[in-house]
C-alpha atoms as a PDB file:
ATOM      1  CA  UNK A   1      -7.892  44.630-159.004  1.00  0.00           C
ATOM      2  CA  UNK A   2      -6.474  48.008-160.200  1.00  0.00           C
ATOM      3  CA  UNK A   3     -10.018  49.505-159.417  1.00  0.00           C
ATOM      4  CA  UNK A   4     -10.396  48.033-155.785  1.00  0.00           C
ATOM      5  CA  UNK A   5      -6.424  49.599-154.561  1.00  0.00           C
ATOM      6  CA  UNK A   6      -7.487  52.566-156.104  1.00  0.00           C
ATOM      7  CA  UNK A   7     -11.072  52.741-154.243  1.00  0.00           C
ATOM      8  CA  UNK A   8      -8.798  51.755-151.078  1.00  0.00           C
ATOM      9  CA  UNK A   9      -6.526  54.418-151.673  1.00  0.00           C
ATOM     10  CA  UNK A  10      -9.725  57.217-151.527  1.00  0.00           C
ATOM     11  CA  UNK A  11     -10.878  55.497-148.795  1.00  0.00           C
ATOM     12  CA  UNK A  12      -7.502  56.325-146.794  1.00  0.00           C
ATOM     13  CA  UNK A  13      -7.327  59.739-148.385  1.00  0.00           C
ATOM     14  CA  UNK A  14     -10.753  60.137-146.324  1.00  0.00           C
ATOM     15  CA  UNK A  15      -9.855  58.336-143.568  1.00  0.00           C
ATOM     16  CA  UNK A  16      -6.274  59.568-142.802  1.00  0.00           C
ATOM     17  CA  UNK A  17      -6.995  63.511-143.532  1.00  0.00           C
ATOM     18  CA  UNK A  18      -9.025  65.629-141.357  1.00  0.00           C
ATOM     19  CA  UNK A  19     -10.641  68.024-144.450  1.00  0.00           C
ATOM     20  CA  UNK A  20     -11.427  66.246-147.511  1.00  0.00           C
ATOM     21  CA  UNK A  21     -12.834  67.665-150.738  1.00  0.00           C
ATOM     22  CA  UNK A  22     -13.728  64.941-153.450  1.00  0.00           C
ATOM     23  CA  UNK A  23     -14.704  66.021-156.852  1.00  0.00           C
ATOM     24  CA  UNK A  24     -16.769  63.398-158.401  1.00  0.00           C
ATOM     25  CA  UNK A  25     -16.689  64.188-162.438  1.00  0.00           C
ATOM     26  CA  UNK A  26     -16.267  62.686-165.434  1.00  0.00           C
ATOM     27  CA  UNK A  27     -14.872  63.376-168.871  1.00  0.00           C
ATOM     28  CA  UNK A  28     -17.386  64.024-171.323  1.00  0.00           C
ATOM     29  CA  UNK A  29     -19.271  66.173-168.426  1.00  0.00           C
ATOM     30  CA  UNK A  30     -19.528  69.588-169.340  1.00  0.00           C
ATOM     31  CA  UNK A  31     -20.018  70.808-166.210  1.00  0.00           C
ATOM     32  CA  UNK A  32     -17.300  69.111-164.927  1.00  0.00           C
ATOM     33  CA  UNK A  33     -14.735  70.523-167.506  1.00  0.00           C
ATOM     34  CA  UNK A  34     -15.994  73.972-166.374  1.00  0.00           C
ATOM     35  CA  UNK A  35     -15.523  73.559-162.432  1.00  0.00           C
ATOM     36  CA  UNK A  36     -12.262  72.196-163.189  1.00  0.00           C
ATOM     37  CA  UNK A  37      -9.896  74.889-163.482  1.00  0.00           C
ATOM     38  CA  UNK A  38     -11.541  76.210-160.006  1.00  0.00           C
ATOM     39  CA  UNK A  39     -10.736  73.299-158.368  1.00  0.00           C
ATOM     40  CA  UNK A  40      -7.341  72.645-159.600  1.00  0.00           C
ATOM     41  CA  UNK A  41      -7.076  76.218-158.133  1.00  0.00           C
ATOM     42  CA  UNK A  42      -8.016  75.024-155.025  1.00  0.00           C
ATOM     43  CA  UNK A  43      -6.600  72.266-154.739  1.00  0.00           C
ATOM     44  CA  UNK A  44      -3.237  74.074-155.257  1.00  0.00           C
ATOM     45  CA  UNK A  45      -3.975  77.073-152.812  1.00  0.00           C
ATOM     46  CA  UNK A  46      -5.402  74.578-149.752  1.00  0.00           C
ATOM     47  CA  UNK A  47      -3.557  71.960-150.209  1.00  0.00           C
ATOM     48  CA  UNK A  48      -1.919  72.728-146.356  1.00  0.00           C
ATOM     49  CA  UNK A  49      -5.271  72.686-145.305  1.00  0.00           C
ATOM     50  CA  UNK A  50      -7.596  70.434-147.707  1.00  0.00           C
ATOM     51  CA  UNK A  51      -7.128  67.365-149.435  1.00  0.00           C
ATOM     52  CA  UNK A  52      -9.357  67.600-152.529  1.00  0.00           C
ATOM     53  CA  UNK A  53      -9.140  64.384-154.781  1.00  0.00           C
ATOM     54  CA  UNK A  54     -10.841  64.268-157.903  1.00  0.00           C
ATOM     55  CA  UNK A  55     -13.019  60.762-158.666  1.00  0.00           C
ATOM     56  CA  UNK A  56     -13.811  59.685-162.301  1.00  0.00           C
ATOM     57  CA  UNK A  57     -17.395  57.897-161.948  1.00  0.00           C
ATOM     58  CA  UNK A  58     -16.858  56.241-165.222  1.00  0.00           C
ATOM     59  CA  UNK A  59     -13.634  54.343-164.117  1.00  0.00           C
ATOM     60  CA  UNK A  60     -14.889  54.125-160.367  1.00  0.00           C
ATOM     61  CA  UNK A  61     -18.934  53.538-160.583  1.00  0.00           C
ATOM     62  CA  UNK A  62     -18.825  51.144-157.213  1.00  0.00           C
ATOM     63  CA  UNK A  63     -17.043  54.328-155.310  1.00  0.00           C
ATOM     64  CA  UNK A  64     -19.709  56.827-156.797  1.00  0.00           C
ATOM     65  CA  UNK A  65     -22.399  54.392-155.598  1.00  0.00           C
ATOM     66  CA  UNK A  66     -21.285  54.231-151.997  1.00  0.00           C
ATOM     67  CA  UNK A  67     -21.637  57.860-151.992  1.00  0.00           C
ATOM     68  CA  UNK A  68     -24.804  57.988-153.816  1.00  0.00           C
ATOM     69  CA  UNK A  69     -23.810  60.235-156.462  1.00  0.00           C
ATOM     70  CA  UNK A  70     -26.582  60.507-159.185  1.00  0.00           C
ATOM     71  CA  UNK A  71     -25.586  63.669-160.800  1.00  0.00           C
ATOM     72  CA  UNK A  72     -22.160  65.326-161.652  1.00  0.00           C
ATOM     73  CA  UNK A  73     -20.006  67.140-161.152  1.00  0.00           C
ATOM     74  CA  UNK A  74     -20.752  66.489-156.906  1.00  0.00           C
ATOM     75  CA  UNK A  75     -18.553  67.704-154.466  1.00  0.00           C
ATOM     76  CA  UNK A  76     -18.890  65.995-151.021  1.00  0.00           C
ATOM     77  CA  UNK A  77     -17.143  67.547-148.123  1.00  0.00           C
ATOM     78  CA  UNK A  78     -15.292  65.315-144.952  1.00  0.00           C
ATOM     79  CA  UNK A  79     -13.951  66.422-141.520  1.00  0.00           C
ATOM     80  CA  UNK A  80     -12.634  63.763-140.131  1.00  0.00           C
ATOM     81  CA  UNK A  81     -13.705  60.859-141.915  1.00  0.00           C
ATOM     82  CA  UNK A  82     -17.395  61.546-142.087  1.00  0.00           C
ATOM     83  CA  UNK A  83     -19.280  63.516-145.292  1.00  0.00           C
ATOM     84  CA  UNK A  84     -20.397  66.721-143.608  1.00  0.00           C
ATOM     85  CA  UNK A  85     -21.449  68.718-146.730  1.00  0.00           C
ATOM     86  CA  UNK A  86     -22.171  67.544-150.069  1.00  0.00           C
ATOM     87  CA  UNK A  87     -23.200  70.205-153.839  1.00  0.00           C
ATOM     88  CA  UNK A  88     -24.029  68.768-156.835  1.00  0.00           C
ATOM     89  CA  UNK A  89     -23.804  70.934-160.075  1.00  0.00           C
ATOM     90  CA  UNK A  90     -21.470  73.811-160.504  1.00  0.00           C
ATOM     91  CA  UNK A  91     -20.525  76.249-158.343  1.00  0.00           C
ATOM     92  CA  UNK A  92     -18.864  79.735-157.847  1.00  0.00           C
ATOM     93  CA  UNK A  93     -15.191  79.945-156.414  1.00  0.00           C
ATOM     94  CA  UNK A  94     -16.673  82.004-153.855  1.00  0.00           C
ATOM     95  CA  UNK A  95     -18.922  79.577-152.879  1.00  0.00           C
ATOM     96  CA  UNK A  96     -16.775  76.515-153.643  1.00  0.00           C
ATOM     97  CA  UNK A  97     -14.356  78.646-150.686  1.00  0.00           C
ATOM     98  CA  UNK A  98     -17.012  79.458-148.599  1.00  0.00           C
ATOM     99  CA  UNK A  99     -17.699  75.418-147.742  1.00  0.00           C
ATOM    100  CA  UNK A 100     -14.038  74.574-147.604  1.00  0.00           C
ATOM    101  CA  UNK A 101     -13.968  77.297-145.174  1.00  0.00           C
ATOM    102  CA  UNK A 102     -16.280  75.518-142.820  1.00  0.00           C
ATOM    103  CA  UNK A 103     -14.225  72.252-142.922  1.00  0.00           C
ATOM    104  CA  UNK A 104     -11.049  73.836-141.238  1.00  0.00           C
END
């Protein structure tokens, strides 16, 4: 039950914010660790502008799955409710900025 509020609540996060960053990750993803300081960054910086909502595949597989994430860490991108942008595997602040940019 925990699981399905908790999907819910990402599903309003989209829904109910006009620029929405969600970090799907995992733990034991290496990757992942590494991006994570640059999006807690972020995340901090934007947060006027962007939501950005991190999403642990492991505890949230059926969330992952509506998204079609295969691969982590993947970073999909909403304006408005609907995915505009999506990158899988890490990426540079720069870049990281440069598609939050194009959101606002």
């Amino acid at each position: 039950m925990e699981n399905q509020l908790e999907q819910i609540n990402f599903t309003n996060v989209i829904e109910n914010n006009s620029n929405v960053l969600l970090d799907f990750y995992a733990d034991w993803c290496g990757p992942c660790q590494t991006l994570l300081p640059t999006i807690n960054k972020l995340a901090d910086e934007l947060k006027d502008n962007v939501t950005i909502k991190k999403v642990n595949v492991d505890e949230y597989p059926e969330f992952a799955a509506k998204f079609n994430v295969r691969s982590i860490p993947t970073l999909i991108f909403f304006k408005d409710g609907e995915p505009t942008d999506r990158h899988t595997g890490l990426i540079t602040e720069s870049n990281l900025r440069s598609k939050i940019d194009r959101l606002k």
